[in-house]
C-alpha atoms as a PDB file:
ATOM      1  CA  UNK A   1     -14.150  -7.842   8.065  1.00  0.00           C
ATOM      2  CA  UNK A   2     -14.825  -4.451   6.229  1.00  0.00           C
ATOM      3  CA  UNK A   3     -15.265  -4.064   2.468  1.00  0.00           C
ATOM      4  CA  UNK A   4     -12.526  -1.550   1.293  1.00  0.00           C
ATOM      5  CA  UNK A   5     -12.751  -1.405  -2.363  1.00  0.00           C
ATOM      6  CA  UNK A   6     -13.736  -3.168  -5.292  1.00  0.00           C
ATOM      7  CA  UNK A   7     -10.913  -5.151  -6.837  1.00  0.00           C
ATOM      8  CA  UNK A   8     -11.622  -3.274 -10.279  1.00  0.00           C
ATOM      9  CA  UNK A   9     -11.107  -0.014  -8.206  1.00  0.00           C
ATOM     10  CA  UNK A  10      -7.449  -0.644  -7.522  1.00  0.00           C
ATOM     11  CA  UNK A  11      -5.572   0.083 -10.780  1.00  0.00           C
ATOM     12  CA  UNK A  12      -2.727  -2.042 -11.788  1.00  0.00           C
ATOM     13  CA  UNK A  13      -0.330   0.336 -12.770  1.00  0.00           C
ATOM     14  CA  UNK A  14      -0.377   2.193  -9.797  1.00  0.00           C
ATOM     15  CA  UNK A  15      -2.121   1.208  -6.960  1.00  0.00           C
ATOM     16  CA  UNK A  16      -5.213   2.816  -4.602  1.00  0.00           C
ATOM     17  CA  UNK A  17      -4.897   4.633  -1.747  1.00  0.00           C
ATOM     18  CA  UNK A  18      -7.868   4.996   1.032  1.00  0.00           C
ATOM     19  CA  UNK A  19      -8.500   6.377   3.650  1.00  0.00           C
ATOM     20  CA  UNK A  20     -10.747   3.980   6.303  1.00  0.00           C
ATOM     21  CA  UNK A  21     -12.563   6.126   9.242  1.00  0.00           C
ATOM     22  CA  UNK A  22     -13.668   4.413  12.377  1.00  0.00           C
ATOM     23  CA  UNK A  23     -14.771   6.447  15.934  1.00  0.00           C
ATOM     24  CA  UNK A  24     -11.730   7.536  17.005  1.00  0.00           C
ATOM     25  CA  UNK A  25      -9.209   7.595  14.235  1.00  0.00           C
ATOM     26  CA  UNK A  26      -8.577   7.377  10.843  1.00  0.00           C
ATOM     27  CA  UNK A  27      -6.546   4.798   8.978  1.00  0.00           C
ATOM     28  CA  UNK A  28      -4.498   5.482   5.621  1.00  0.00           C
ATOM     29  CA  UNK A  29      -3.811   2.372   3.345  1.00  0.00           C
ATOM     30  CA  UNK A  30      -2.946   1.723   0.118  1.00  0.00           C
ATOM     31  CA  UNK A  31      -3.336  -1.448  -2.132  1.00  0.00           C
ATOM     32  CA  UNK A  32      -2.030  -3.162  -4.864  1.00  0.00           C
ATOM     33  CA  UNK A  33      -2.073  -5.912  -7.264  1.00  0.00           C
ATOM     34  CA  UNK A  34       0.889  -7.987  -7.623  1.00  0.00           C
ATOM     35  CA  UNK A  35       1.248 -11.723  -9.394  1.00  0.00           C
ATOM     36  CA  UNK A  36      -2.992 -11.533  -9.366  1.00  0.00           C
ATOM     37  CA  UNK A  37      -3.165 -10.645  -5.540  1.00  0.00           C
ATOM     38  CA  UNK A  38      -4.050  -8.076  -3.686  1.00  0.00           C
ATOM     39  CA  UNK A  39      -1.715  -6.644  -0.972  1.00  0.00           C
ATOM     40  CA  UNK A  40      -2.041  -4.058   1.237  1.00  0.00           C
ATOM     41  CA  UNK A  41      -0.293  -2.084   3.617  1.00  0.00           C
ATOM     42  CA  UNK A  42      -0.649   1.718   5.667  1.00  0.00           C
ATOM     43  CA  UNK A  43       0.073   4.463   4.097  1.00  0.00           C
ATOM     44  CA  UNK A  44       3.123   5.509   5.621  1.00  0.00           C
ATOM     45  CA  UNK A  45       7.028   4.955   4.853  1.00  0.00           C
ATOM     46  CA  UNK A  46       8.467   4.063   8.093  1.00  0.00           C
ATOM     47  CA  UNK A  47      11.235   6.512   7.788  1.00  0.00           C
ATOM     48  CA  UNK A  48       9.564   9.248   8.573  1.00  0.00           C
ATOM     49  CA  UNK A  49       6.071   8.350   8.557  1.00  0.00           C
ATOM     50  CA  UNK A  50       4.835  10.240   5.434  1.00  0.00           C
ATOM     51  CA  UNK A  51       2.689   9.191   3.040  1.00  0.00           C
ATOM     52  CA  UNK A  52       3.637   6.736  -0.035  1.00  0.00           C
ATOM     53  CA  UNK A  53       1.550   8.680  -2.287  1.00  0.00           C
ATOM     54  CA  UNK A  54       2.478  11.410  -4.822  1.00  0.00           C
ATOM     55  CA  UNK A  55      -1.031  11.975  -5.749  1.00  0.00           C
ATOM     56  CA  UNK A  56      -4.140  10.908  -5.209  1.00  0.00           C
ATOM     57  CA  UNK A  57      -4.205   6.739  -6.111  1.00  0.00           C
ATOM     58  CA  UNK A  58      -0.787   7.569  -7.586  1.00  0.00           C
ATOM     59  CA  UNK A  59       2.321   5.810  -6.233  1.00  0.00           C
ATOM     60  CA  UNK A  60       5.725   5.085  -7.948  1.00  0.00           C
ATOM     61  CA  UNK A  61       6.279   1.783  -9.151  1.00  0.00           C
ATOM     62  CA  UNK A  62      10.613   1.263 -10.372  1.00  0.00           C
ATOM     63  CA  UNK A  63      11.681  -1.387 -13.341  1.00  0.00           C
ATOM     64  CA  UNK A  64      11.355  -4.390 -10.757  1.00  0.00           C
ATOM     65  CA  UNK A  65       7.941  -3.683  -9.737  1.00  0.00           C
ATOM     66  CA  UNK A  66       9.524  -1.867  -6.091  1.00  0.00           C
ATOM     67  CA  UNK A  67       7.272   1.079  -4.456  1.00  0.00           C
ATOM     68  CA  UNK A  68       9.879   4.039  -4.236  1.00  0.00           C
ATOM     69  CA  UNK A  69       8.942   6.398  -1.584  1.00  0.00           C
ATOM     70  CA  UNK A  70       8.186   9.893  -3.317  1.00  0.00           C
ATOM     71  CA  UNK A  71       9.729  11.736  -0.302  1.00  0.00           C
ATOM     72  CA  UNK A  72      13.021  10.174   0.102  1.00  0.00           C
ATOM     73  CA  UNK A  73      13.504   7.591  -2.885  1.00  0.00           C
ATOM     74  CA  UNK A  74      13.539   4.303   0.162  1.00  0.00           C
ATOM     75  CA  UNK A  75      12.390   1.008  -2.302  1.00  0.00           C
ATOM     76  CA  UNK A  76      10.006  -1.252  -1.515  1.00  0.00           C
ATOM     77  CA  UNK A  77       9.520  -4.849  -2.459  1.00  0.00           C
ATOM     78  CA  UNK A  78       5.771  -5.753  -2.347  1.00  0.00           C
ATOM     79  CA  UNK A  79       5.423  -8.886  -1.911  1.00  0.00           C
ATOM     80  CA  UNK A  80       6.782  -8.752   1.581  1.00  0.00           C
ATOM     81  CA  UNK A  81       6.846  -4.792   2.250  1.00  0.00           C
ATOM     82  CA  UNK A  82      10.692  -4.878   3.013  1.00  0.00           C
ATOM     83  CA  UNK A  83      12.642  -1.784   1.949  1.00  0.00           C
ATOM     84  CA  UNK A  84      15.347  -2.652  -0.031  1.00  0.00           C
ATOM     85  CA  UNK A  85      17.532   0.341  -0.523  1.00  0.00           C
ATOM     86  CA  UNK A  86      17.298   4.379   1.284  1.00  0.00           C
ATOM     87  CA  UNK A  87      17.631   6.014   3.987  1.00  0.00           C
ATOM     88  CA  UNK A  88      15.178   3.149   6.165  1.00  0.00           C
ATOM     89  CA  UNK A  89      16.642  -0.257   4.380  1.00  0.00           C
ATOM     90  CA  UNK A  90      16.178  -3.542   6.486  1.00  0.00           C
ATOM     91  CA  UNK A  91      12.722  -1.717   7.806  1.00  0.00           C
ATOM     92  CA  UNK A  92       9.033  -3.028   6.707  1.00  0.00           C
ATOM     93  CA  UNK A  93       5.968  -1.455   5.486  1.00  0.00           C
ATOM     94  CA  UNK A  94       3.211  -2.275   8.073  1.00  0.00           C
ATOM     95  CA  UNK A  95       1.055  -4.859   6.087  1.00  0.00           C
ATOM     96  CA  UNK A  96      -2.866  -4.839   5.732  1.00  0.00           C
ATOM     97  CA  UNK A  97      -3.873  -8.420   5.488  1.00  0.00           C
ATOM     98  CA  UNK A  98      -6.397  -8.584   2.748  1.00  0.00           C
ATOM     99  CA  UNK A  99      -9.308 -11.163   1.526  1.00  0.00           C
ATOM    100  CA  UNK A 100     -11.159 -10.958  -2.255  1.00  0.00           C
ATOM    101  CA  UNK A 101     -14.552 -12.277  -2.135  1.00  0.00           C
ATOM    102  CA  UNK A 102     -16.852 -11.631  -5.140  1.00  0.00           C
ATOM    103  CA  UNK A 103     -15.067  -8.769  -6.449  1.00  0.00           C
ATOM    104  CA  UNK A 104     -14.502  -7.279  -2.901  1.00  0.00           C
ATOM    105  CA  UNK A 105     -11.759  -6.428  -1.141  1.00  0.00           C
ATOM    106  CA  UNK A 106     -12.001  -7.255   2.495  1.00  0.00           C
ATOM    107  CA  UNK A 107      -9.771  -6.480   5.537  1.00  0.00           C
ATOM    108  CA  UNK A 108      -9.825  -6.616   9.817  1.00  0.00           C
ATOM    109  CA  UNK A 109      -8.813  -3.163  10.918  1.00  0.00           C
END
């Protein structure tokens, strides 16, 4: 397990994106907080493989709590990573899965 963030680094409103080197590649992710959880996924829509990001740590967030895709408008719910509506519906967001321990956010990649 490798420490990714702090918890108090991801902001609720938006999300954090991060970007995790190891030898040979690099991997994009993002995280959120949903319901008191963290959940992450990659950072990449799977309809065309672009990032979910319009900014740095800035992602769009709809009414229902949904990431919307900044490229294409696709929905996302996050609690499962299922894209609800666009141009990839029935398709998934690959999904990081995450551990807190003492503040820390903790994945296996």
């Amino acid at each position: 397990m490798r420490v990714l963030c702090r918890v108090t680094d991801i902001d609720p409103e938006s999300g954090k994106d991060l970007c995790i080197d190891s030898e040979k590649v690099s991997k994009y992710l993002m995280l959120f907080i949903q319901g008191g959880e963290v959940l992450g996924f990659y950072n990449r829509c799977p309809h065309q493989g672009r990032a979910m990001n319009w900014a740095p740590d800035q992602f769009i967030l709809d009414k229902l709590g949904q990431l919307v895709c900044p490229h294409h408008g696709a929905c996302f719910k996050l609690s499962n990573g299922i894209c609800t509506a666009g141009p990839c519906k029935g398709s998934f967001l690959e999904s990081v899965e995450t551990l807190v321990k003492d503040g820390k956010v903790l994945a296996d990649i």
